[in-house]
PDB file of N, CA and C in Angstrom:
ATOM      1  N   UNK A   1     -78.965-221.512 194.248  1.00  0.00           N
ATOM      2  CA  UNK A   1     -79.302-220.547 193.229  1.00  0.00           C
ATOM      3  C   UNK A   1     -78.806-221.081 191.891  1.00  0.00           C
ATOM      4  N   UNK A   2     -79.949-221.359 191.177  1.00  0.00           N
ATOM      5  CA  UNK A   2     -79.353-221.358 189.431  1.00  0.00           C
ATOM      6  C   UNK A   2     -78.492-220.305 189.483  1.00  0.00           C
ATOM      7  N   UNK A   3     -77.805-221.208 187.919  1.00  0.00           N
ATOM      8  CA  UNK A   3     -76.808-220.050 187.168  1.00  0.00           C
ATOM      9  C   UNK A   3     -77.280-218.817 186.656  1.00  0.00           C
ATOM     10  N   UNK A   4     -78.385-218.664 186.352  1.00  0.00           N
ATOM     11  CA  UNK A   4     -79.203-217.890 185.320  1.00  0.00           C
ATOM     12  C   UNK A   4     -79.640-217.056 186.024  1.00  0.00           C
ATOM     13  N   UNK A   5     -79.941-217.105 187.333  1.00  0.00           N
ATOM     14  CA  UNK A   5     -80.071-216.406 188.749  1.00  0.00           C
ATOM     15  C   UNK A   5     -78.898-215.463 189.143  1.00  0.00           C
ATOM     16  N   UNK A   6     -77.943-216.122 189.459  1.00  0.00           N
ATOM     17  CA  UNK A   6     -76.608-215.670 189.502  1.00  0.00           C
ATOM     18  C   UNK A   6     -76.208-214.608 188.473  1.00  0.00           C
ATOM     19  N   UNK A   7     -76.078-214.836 187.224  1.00  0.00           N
ATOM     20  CA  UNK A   7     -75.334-214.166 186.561  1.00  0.00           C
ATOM     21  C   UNK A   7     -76.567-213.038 186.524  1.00  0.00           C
ATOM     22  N   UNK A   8     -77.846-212.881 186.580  1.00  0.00           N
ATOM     23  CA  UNK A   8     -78.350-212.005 186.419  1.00  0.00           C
ATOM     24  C   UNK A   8     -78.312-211.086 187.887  1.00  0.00           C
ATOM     25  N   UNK A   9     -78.380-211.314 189.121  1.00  0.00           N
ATOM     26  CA  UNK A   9     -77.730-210.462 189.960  1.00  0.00           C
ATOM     27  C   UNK A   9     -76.323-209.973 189.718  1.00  0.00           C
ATOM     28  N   UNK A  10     -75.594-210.822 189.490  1.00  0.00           N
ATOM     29  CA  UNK A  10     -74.468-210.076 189.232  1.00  0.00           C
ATOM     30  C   UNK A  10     -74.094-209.200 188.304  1.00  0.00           C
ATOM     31  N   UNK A  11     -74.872-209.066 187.111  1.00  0.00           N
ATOM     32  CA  UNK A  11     -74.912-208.247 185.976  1.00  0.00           C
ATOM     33  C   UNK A  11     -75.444-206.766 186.233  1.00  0.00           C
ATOM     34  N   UNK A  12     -76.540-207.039 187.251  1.00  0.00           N
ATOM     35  CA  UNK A  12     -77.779-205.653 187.742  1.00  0.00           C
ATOM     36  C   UNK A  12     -77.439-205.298 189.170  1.00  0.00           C
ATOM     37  N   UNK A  13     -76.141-205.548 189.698  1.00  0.00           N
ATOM     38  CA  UNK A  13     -75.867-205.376 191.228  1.00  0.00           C
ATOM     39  C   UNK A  13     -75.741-203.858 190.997  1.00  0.00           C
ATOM     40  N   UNK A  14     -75.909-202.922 191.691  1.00  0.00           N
ATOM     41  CA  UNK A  14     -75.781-201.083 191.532  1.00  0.00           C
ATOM     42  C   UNK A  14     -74.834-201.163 191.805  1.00  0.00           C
ATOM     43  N   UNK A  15     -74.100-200.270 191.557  1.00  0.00           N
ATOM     44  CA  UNK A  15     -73.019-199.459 192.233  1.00  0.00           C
ATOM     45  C   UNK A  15     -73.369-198.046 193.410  1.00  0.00           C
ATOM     46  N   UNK A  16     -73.021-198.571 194.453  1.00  0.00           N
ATOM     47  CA  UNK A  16     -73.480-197.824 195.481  1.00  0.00           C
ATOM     48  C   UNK A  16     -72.376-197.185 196.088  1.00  0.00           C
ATOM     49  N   UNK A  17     -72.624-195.634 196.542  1.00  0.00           N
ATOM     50  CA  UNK A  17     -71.821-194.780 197.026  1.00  0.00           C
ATOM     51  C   UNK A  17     -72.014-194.320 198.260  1.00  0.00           C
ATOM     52  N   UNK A  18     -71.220-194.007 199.345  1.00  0.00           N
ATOM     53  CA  UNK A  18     -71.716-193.832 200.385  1.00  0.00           C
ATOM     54  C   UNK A  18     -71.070-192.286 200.484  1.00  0.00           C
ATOM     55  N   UNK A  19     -71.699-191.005 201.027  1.00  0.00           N
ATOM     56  CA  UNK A  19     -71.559-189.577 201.333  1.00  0.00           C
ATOM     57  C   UNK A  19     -71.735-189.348 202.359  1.00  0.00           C
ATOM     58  N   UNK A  20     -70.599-189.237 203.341  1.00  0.00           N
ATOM     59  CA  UNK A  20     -70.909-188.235 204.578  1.00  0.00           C
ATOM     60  C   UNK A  20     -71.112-186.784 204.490  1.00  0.00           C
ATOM     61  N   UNK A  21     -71.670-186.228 204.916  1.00  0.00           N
ATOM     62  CA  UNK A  21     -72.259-185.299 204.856  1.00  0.00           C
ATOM     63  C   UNK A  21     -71.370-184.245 206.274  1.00  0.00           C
ATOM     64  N   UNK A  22     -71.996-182.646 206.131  1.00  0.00           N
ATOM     65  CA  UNK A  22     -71.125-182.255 207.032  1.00  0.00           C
ATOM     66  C   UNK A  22     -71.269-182.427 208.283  1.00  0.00           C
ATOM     67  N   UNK A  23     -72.362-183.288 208.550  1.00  0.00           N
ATOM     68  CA  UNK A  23     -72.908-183.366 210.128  1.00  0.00           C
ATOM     69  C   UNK A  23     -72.382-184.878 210.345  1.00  0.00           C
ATOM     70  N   UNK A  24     -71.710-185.409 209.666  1.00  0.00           N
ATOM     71  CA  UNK A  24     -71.274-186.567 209.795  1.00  0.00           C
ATOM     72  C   UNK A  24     -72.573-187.756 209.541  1.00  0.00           C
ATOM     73  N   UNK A  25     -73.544-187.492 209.181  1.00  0.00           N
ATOM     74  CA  UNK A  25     -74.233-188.682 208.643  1.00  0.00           C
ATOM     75  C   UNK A  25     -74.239-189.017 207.500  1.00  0.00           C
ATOM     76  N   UNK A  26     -73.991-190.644 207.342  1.00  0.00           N
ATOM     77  CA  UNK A  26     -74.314-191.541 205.780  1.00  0.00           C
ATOM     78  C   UNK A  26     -74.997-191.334 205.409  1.00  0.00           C
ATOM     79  N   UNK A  27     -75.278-191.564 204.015  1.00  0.00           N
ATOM     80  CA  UNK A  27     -76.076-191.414 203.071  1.00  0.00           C
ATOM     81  C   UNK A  27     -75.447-192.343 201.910  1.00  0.00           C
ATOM     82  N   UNK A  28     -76.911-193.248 201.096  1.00  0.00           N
ATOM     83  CA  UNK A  28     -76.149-193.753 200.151  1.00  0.00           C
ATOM     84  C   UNK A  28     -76.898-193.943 198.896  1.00  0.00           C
ATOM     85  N   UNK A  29     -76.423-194.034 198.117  1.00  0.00           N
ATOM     86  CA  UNK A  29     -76.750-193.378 196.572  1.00  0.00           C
ATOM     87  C   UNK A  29     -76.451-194.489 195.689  1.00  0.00           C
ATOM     88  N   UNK A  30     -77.196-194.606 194.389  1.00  0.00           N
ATOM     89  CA  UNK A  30     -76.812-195.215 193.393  1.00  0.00           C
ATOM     90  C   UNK A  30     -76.230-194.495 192.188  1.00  0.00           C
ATOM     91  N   UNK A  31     -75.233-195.211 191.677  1.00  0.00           N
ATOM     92  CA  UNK A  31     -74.529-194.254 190.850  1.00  0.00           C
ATOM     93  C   UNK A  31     -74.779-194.793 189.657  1.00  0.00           C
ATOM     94  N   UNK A  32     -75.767-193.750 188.743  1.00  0.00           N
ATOM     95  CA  UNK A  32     -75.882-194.620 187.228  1.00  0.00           C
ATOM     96  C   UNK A  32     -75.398-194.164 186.237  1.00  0.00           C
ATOM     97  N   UNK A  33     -74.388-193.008 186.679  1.00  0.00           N
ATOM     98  CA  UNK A  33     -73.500-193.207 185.314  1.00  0.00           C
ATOM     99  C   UNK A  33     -72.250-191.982 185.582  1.00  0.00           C
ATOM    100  N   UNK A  34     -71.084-192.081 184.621  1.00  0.00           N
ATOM    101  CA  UNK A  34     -70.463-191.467 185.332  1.00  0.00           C
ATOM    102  C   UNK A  34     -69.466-190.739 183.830  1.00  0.00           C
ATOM    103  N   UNK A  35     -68.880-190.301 183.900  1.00  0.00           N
ATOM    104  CA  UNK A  35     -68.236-189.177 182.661  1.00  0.00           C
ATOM    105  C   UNK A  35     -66.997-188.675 183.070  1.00  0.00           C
ATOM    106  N   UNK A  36     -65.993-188.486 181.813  1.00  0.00           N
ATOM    107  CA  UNK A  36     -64.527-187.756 181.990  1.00  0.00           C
ATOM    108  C   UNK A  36     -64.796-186.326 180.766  1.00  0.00           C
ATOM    109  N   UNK A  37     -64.291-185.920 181.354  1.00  0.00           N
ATOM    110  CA  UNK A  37     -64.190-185.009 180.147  1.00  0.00           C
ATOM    111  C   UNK A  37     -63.367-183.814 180.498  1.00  0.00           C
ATOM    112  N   UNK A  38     -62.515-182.361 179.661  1.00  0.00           N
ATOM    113  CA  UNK A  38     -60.985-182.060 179.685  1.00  0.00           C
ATOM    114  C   UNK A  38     -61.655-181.355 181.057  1.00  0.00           C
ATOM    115  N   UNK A  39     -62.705-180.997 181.519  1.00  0.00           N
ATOM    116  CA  UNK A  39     -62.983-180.203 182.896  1.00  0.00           C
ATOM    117  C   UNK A  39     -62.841-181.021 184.053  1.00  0.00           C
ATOM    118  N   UNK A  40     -62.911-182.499 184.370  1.00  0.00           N
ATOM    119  CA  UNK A  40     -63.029-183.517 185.153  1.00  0.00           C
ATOM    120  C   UNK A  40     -63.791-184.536 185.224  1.00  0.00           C
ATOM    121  N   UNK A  41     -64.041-185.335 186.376  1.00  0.00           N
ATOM    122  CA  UNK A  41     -64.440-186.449 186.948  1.00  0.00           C
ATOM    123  C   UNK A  41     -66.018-186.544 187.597  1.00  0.00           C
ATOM    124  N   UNK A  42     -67.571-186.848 186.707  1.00  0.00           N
ATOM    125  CA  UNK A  42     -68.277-186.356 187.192  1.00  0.00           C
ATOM    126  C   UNK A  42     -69.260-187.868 187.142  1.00  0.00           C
ATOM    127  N   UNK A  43     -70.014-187.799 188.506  1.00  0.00           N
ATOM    128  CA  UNK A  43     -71.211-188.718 188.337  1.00  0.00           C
ATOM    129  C   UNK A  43     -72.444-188.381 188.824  1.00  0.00           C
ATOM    130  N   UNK A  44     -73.205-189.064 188.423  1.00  0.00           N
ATOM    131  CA  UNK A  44     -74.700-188.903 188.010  1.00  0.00           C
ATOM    132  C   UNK A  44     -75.017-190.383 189.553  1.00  0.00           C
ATOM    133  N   UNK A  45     -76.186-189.413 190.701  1.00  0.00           N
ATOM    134  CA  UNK A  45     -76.513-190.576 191.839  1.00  0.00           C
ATOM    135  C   UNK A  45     -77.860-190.158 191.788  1.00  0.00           C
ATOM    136  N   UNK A  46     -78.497-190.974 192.671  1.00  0.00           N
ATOM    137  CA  UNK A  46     -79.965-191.293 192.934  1.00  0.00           C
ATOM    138  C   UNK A  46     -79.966-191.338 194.142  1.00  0.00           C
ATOM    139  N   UNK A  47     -80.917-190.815 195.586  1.00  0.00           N
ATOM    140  CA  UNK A  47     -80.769-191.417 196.682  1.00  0.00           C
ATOM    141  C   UNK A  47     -81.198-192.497 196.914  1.00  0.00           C
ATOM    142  N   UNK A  48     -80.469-193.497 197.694  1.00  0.00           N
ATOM    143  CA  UNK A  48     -80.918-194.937 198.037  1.00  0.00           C
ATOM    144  C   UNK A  48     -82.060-195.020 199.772  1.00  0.00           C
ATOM    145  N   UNK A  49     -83.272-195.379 199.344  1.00  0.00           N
ATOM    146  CA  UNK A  49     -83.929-195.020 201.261  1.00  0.00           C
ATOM    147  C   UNK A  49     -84.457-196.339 201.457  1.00  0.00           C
ATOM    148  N   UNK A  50     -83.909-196.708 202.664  1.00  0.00           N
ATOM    149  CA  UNK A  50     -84.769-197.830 203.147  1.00  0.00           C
ATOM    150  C   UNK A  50     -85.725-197.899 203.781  1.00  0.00           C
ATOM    151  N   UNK A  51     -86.637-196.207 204.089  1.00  0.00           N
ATOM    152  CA  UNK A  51     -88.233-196.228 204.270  1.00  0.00           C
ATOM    153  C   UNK A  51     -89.141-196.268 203.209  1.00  0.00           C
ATOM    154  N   UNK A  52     -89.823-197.071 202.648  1.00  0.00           N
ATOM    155  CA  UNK A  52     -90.682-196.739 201.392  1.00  0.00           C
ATOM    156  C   UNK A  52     -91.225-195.397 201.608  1.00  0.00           C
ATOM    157  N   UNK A  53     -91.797-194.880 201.978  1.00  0.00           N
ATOM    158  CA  UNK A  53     -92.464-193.321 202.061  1.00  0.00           C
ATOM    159  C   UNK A  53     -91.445-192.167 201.888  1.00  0.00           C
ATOM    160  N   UNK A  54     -89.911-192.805 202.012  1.00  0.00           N
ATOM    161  CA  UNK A  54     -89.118-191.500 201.587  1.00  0.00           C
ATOM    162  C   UNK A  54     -88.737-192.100 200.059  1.00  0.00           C
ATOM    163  N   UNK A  55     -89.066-193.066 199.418  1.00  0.00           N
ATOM    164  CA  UNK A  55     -89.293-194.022 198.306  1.00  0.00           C
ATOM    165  C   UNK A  55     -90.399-192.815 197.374  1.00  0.00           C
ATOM    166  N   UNK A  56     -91.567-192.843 198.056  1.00  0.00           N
ATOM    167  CA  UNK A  56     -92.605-192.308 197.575  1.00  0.00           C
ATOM    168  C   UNK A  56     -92.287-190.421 197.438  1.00  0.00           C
ATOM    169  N   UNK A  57     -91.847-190.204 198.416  1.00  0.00           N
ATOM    170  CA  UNK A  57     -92.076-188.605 198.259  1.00  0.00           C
ATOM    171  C   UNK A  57     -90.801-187.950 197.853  1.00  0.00           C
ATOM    172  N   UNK A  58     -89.474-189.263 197.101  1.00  0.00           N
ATOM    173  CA  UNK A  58     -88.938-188.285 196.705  1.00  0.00           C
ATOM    174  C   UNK A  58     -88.660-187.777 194.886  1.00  0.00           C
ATOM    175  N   UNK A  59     -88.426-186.908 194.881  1.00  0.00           N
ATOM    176  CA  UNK A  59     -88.906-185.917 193.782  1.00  0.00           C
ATOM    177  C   UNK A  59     -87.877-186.595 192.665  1.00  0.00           C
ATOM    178  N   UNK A  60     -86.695-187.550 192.570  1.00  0.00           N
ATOM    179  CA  UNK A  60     -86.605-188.103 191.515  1.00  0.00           C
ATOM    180  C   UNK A  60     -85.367-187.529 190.672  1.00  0.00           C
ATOM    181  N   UNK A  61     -84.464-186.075 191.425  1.00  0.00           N
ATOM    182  CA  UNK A  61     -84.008-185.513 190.919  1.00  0.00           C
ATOM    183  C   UNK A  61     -82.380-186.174 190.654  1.00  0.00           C
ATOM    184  N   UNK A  62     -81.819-186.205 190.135  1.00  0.00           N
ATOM    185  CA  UNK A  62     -80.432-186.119 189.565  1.00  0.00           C
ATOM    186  C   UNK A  62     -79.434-185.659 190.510  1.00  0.00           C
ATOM    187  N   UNK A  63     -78.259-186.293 191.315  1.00  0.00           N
ATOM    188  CA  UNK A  63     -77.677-185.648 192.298  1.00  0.00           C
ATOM    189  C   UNK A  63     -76.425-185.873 191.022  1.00  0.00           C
ATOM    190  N   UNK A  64     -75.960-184.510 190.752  1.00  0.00           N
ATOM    191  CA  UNK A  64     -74.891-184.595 189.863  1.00  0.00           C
ATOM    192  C   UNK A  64     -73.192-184.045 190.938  1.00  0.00           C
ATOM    193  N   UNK A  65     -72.057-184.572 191.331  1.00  0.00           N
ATOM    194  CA  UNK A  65     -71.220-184.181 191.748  1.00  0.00           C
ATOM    195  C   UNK A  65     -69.717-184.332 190.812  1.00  0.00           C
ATOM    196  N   UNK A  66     -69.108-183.740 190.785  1.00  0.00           N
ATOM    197  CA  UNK A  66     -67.542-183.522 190.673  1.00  0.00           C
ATOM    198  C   UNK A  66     -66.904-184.584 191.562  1.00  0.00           C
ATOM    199  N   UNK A  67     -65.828-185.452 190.781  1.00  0.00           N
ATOM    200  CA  UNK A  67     -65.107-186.198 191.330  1.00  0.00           C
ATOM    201  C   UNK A  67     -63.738-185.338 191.933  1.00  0.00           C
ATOM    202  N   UNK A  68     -63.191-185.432 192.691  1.00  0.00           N
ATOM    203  CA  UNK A  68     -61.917-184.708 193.265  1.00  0.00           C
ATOM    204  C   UNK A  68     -61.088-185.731 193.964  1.00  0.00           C
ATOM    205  N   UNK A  69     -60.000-185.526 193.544  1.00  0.00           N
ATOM    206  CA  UNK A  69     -58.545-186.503 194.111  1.00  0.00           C
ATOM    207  C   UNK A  69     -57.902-185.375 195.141  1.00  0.00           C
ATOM    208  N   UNK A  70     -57.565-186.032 196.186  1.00  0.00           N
ATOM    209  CA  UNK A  70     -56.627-185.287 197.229  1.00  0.00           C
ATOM    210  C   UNK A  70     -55.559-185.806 198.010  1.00  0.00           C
ATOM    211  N   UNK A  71     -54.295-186.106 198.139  1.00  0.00           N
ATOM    212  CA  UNK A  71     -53.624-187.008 198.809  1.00  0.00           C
ATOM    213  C   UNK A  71     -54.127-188.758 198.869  1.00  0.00           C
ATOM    214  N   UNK A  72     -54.253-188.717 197.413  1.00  0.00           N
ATOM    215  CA  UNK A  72     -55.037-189.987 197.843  1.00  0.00           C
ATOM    216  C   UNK A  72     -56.405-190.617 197.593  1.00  0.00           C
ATOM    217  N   UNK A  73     -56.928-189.747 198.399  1.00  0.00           N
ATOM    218  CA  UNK A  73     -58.563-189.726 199.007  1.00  0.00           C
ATOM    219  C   UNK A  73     -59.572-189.324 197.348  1.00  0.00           C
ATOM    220  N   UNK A  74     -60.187-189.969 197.521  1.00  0.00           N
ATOM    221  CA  UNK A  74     -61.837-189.440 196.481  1.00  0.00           C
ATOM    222  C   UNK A  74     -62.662-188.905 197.404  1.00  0.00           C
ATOM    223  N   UNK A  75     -62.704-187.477 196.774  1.00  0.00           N
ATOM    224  CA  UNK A  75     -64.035-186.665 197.156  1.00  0.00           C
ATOM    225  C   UNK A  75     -65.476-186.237 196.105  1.00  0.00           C
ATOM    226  N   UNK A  76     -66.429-186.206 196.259  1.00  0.00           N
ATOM    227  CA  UNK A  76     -67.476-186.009 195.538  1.00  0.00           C
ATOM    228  C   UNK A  76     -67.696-184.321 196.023  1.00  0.00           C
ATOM    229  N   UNK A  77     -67.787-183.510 195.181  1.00  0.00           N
ATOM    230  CA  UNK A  77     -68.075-182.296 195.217  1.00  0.00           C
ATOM    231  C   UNK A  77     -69.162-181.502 194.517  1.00  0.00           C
ATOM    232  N   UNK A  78     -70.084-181.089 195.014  1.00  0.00           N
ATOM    233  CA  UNK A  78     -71.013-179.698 194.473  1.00  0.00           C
ATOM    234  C   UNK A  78     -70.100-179.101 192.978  1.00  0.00           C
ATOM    235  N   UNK A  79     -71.094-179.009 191.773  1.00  0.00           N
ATOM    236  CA  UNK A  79     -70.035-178.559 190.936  1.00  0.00           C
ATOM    237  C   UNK A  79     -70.998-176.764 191.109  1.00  0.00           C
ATOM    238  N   UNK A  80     -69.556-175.556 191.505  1.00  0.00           N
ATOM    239  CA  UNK A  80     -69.947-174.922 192.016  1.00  0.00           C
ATOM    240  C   UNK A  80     -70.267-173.757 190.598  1.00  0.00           C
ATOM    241  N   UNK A  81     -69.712-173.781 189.364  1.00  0.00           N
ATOM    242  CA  UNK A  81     -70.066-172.989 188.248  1.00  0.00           C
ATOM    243  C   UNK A  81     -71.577-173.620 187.249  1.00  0.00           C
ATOM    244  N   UNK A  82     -72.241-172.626 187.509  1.00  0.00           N
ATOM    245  CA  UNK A  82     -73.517-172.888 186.768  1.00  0.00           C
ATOM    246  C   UNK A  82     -73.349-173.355 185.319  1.00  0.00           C
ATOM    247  N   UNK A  83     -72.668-172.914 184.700  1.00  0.00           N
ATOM    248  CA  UNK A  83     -72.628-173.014 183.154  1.00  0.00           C
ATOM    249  C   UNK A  83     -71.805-174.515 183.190  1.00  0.00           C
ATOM    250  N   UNK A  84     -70.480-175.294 184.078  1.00  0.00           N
ATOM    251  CA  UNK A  84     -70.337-176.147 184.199  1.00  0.00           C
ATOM    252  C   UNK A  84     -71.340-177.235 184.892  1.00  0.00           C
ATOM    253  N   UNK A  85     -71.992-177.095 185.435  1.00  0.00           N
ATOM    254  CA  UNK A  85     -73.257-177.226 186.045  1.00  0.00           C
ATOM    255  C   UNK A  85     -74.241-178.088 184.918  1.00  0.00           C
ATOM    256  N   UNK A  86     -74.636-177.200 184.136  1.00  0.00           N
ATOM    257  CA  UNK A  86     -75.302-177.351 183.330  1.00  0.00           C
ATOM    258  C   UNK A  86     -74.997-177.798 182.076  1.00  0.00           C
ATOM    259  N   UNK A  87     -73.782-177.384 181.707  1.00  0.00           N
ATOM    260  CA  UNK A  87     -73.302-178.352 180.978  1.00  0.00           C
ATOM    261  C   UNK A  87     -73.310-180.127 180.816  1.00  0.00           C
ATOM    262  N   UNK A  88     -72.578-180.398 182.352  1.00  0.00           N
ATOM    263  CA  UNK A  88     -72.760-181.474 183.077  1.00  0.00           C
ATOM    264  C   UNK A  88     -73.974-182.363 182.608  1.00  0.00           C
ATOM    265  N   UNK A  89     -74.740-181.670 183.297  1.00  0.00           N
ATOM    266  CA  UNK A  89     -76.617-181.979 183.708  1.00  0.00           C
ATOM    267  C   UNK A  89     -76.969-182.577 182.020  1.00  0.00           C
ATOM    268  N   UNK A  90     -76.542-181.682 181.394  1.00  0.00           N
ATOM    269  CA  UNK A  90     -76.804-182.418 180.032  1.00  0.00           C
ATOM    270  C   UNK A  90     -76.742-183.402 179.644  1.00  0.00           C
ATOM    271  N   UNK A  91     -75.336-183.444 179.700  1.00  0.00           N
ATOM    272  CA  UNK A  91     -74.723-184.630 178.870  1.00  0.00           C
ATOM    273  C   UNK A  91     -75.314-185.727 179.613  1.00  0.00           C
ATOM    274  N   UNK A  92     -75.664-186.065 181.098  1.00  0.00           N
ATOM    275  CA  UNK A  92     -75.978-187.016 181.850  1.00  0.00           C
ATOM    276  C   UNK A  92     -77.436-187.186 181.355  1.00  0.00           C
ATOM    277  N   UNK A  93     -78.077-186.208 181.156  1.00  0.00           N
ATOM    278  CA  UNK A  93     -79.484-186.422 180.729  1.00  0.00           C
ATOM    279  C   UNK A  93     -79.410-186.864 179.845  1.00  0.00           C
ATOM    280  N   UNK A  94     -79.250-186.503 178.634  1.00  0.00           N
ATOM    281  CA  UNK A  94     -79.133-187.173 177.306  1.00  0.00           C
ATOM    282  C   UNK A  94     -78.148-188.296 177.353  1.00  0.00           C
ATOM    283  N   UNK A  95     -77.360-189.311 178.224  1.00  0.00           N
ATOM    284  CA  UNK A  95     -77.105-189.984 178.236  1.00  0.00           C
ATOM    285  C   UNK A  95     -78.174-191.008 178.890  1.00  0.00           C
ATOM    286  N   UNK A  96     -78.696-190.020 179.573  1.00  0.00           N
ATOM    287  CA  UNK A  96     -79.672-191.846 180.781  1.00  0.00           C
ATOM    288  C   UNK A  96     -81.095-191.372 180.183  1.00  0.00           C
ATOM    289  N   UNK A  97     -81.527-190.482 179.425  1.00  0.00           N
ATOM    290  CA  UNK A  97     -82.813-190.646 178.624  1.00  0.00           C
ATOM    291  C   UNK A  97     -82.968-191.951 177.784  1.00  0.00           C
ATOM    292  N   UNK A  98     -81.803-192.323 177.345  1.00  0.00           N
ATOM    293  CA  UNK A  98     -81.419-193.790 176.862  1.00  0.00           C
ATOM    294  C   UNK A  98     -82.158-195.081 177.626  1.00  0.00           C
ATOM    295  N   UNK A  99     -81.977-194.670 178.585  1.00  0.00           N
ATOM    296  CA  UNK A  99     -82.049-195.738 179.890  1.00  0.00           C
ATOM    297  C   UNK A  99     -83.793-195.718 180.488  1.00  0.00           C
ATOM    298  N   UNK A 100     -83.789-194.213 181.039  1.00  0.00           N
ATOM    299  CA  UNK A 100     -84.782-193.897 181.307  1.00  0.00           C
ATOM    300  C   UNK A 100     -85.315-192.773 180.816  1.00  0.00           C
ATOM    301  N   UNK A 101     -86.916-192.994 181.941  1.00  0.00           N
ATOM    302  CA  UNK A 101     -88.230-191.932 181.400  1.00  0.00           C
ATOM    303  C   UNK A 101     -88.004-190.938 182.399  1.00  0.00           C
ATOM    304  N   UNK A 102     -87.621-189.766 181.660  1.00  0.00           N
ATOM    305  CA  UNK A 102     -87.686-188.670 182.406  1.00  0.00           C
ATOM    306  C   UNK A 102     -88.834-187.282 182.414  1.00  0.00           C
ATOM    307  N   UNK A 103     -88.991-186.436 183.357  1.00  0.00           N
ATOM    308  CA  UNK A 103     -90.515-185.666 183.111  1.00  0.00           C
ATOM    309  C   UNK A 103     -89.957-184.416 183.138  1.00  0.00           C
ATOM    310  N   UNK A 104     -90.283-183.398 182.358  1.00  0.00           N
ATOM    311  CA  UNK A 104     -90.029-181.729 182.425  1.00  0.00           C
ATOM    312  C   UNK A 104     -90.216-181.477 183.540  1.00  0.00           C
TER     313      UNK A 104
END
């Protein structure tokens, strides 16, 4: 592999997250962006599918979660207040409208 090869994978590698879920299955996500602010620890994922047809039919939406520290451990959490919620949702939008094309 050229250099020019190289450094450009390594520049565009995702950052990928993996979520168990409560039934105990993986799931894994790309994380494109992520925020502090005096309420907490929040990021912005995408689902990652390795069937093209769940590629195709899915709807494109914004998985926004709450970062949470516990003994240790990182948890990703449902942010459960609407108005924090939405707050959130904002700032991430108007941050990755930058990036990307988004649709009403």
């Amino acid at each position: 592999m050229d250099e020019q090869n190289k450094n450009f994978e390594e520049e565009f590698t995702p950052d990928v997250v993996s979520i168990i879920d409560e039934e105990g299955v993986e799931h894994f996500f790309e994380e494109l962006d992520r925020i502090e602010n005096d309420n907490g620890k929040y990021v912005a994922l995408i689902p990652i599918y390795d069937d093209a047809q769940e590629i195709i039919d899915d709807d494109g939406e914004l998985i926004i979660l709450k970062v949470d520290e516990e003994d240790g451990e990182t948890y990703l959490c449902p942010i459960e207040d609407d108005q924090e919620f939405n707050e959130i949702g904002q700032i991430f939008e108007d941050r990755l409208s930058e990036k990307y094309l988004f649709e009403e």
